[in-house]
PDB file of N, CA and C in Angstrom:
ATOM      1  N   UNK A   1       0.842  -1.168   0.000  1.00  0.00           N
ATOM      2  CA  UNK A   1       0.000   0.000   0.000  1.00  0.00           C
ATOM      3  C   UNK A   1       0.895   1.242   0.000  1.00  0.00           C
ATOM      4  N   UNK A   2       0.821   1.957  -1.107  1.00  0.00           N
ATOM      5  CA  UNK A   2       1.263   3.198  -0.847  1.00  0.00           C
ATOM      6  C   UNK A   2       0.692   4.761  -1.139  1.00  0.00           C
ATOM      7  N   UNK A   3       1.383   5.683  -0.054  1.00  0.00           N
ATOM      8  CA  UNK A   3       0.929   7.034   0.366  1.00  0.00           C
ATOM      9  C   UNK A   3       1.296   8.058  -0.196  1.00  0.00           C
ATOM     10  N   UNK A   4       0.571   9.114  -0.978  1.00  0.00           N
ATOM     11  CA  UNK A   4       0.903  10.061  -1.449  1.00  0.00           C
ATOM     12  C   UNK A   4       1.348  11.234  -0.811  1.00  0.00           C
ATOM     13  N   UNK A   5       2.224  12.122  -0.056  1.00  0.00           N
ATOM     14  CA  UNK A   5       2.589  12.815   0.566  1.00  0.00           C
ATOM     15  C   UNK A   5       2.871  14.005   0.288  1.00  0.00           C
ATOM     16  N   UNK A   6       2.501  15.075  -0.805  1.00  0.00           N
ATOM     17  CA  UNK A   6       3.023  16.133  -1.165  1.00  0.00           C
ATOM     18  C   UNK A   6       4.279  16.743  -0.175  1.00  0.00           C
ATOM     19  N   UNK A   7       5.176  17.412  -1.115  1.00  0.00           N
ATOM     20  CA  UNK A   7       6.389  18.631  -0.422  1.00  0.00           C
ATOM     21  C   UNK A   7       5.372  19.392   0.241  1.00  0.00           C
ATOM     22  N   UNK A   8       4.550  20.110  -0.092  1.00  0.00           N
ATOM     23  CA  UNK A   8       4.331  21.019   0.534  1.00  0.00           C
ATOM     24  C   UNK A   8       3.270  20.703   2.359  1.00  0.00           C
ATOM     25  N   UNK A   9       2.797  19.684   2.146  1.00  0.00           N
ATOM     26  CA  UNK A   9       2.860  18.342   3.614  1.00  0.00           C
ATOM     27  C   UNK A   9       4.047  18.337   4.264  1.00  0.00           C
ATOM     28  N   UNK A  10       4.615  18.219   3.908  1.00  0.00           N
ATOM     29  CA  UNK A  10       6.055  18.200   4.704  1.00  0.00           C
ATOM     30  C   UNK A  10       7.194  19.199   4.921  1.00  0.00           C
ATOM     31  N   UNK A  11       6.514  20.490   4.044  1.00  0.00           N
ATOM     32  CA  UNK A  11       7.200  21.838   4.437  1.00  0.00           C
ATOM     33  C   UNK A  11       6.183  22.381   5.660  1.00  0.00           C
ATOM     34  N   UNK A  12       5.199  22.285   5.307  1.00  0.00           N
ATOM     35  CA  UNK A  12       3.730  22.869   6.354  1.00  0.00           C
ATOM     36  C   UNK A  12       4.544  22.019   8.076  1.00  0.00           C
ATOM     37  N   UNK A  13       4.738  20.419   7.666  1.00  0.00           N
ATOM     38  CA  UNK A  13       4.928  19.532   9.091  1.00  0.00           C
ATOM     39  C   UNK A  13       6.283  19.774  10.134  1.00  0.00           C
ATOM     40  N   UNK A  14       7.406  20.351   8.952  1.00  0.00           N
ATOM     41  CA  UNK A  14       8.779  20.886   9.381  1.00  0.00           C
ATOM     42  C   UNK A  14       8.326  22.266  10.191  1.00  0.00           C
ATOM     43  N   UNK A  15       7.908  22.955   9.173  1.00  0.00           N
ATOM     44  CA  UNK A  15       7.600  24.577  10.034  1.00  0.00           C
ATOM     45  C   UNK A  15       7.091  24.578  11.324  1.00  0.00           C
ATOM     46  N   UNK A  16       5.993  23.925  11.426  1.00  0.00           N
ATOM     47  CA  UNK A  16       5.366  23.824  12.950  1.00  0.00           C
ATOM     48  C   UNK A  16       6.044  23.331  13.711  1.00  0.00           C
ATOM     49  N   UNK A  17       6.790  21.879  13.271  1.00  0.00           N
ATOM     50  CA  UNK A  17       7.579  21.380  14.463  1.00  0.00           C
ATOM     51  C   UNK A  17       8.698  22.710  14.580  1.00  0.00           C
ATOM     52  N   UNK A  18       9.419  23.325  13.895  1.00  0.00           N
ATOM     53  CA  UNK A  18      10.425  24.033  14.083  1.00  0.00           C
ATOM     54  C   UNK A  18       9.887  25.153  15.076  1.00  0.00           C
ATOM     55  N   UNK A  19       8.717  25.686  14.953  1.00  0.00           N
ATOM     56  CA  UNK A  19       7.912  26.710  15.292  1.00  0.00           C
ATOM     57  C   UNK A  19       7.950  26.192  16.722  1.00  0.00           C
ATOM     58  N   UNK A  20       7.054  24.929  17.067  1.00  0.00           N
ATOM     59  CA  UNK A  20       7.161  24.735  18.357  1.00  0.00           C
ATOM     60  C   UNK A  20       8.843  24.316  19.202  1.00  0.00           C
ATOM     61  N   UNK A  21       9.515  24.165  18.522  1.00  0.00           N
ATOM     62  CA  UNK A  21      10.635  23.221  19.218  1.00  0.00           C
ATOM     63  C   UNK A  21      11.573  24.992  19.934  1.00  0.00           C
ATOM     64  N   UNK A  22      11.065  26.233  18.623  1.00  0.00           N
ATOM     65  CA  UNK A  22      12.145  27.637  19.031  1.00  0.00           C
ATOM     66  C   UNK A  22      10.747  28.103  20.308  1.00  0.00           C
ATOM     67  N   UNK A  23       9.703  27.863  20.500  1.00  0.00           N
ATOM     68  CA  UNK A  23       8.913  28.253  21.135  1.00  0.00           C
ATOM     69  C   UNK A  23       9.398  27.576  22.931  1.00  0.00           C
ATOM     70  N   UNK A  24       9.280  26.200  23.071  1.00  0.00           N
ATOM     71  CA  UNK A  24       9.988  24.919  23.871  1.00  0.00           C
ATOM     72  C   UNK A  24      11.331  25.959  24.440  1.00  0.00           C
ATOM     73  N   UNK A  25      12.603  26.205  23.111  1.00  0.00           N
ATOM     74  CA  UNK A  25      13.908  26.599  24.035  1.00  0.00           C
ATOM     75  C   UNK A  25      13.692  27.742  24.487  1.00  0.00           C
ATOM     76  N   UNK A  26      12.233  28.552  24.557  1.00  0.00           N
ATOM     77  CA  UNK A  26      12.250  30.035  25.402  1.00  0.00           C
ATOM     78  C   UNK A  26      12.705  31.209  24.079  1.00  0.00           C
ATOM     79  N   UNK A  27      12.244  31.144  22.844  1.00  0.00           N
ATOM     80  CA  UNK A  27      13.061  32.103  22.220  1.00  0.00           C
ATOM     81  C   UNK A  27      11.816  33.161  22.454  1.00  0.00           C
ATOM     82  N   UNK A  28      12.607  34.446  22.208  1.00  0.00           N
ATOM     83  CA  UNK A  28      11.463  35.930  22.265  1.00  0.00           C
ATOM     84  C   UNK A  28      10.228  35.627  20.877  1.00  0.00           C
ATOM     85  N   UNK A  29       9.554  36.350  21.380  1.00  0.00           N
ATOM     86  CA  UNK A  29       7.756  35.925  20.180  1.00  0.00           C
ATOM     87  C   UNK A  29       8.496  36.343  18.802  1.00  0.00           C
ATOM     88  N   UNK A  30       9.510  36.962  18.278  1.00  0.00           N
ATOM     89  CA  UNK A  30       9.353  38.039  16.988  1.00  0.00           C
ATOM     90  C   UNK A  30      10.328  36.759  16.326  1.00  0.00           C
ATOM     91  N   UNK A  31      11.012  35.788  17.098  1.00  0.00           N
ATOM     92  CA  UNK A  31      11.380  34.505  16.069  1.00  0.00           C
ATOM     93  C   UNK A  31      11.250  33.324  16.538  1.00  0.00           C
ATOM     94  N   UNK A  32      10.344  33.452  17.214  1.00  0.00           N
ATOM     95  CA  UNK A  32       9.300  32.433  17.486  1.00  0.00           C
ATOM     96  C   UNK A  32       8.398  32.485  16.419  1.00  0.00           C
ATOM     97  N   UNK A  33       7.818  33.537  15.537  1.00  0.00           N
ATOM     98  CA  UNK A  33       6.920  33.643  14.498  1.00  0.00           C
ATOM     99  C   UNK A  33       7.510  33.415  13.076  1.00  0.00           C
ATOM    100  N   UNK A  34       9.052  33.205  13.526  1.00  0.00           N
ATOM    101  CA  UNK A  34       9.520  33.509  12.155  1.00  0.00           C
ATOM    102  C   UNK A  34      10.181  32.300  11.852  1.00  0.00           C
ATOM    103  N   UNK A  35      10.139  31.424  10.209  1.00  0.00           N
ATOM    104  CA  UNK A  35      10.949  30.049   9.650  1.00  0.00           C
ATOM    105  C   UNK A  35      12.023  30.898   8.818  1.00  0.00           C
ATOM    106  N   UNK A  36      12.849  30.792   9.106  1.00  0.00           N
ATOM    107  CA  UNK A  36      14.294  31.056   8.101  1.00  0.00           C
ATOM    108  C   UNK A  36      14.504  29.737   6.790  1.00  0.00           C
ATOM    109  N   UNK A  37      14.942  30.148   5.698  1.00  0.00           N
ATOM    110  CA  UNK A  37      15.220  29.080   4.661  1.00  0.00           C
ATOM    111  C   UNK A  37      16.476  28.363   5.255  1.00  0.00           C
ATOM    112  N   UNK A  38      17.214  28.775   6.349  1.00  0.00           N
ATOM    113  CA  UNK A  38      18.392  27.881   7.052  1.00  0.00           C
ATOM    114  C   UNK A  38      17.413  27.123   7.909  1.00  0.00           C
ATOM    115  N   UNK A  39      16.636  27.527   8.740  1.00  0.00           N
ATOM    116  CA  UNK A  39      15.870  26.333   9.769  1.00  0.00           C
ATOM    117  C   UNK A  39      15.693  25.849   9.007  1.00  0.00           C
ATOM    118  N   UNK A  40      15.137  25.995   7.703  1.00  0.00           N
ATOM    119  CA  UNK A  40      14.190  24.550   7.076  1.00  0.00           C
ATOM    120  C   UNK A  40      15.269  23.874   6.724  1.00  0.00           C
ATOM    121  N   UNK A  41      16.287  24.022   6.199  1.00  0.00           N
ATOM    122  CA  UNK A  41      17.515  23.335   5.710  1.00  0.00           C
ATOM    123  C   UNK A  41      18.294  22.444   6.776  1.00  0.00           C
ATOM    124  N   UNK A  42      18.232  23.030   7.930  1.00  0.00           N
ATOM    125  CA  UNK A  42      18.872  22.610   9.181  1.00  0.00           C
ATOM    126  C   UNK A  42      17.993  21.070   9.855  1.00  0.00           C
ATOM    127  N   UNK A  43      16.771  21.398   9.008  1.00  0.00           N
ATOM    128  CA  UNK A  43      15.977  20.521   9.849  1.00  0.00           C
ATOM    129  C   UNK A  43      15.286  19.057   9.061  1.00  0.00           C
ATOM    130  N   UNK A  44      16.053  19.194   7.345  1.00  0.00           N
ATOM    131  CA  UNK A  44      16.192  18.445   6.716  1.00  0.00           C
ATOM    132  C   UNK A  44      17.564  17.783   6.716  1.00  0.00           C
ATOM    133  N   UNK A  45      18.060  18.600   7.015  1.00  0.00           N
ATOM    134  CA  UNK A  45      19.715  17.506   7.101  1.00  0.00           C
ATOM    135  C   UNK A  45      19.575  17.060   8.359  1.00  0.00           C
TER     136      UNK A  45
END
C-alpha cells in the first residue's frame, strides 16, 4: 500500500515542528513567528 505525501505536507509539518521546538527553548515571540530558509535546511539535514 502506498501514500501520497506532497512537499508542501512536509514543508507545512517541518515549520510547525520548528515553530514549536524555538517556542519549547524560550526564544522571544518576533522569532518564534519567524521560519528562516536555514531552519528549514537545518531541519532536513
Amino acid at each position: 500500500m502506498c501514500y501520497y505525501i506532497g512537499i508542501e505536507d512536509l514543508a507545512a509539518n517541518a515549520m510547525i515542528e520548528i515553530l514549536e521546538k524555538k517556542q519549547k527553548d524560550g526564544k522571544s515571540i518576533e522569532s518564534v513567528l519567524s521560519v528562516t530558509l536555514r531552519d528549514l535546511e537545518e531541519y532536513g539535514a
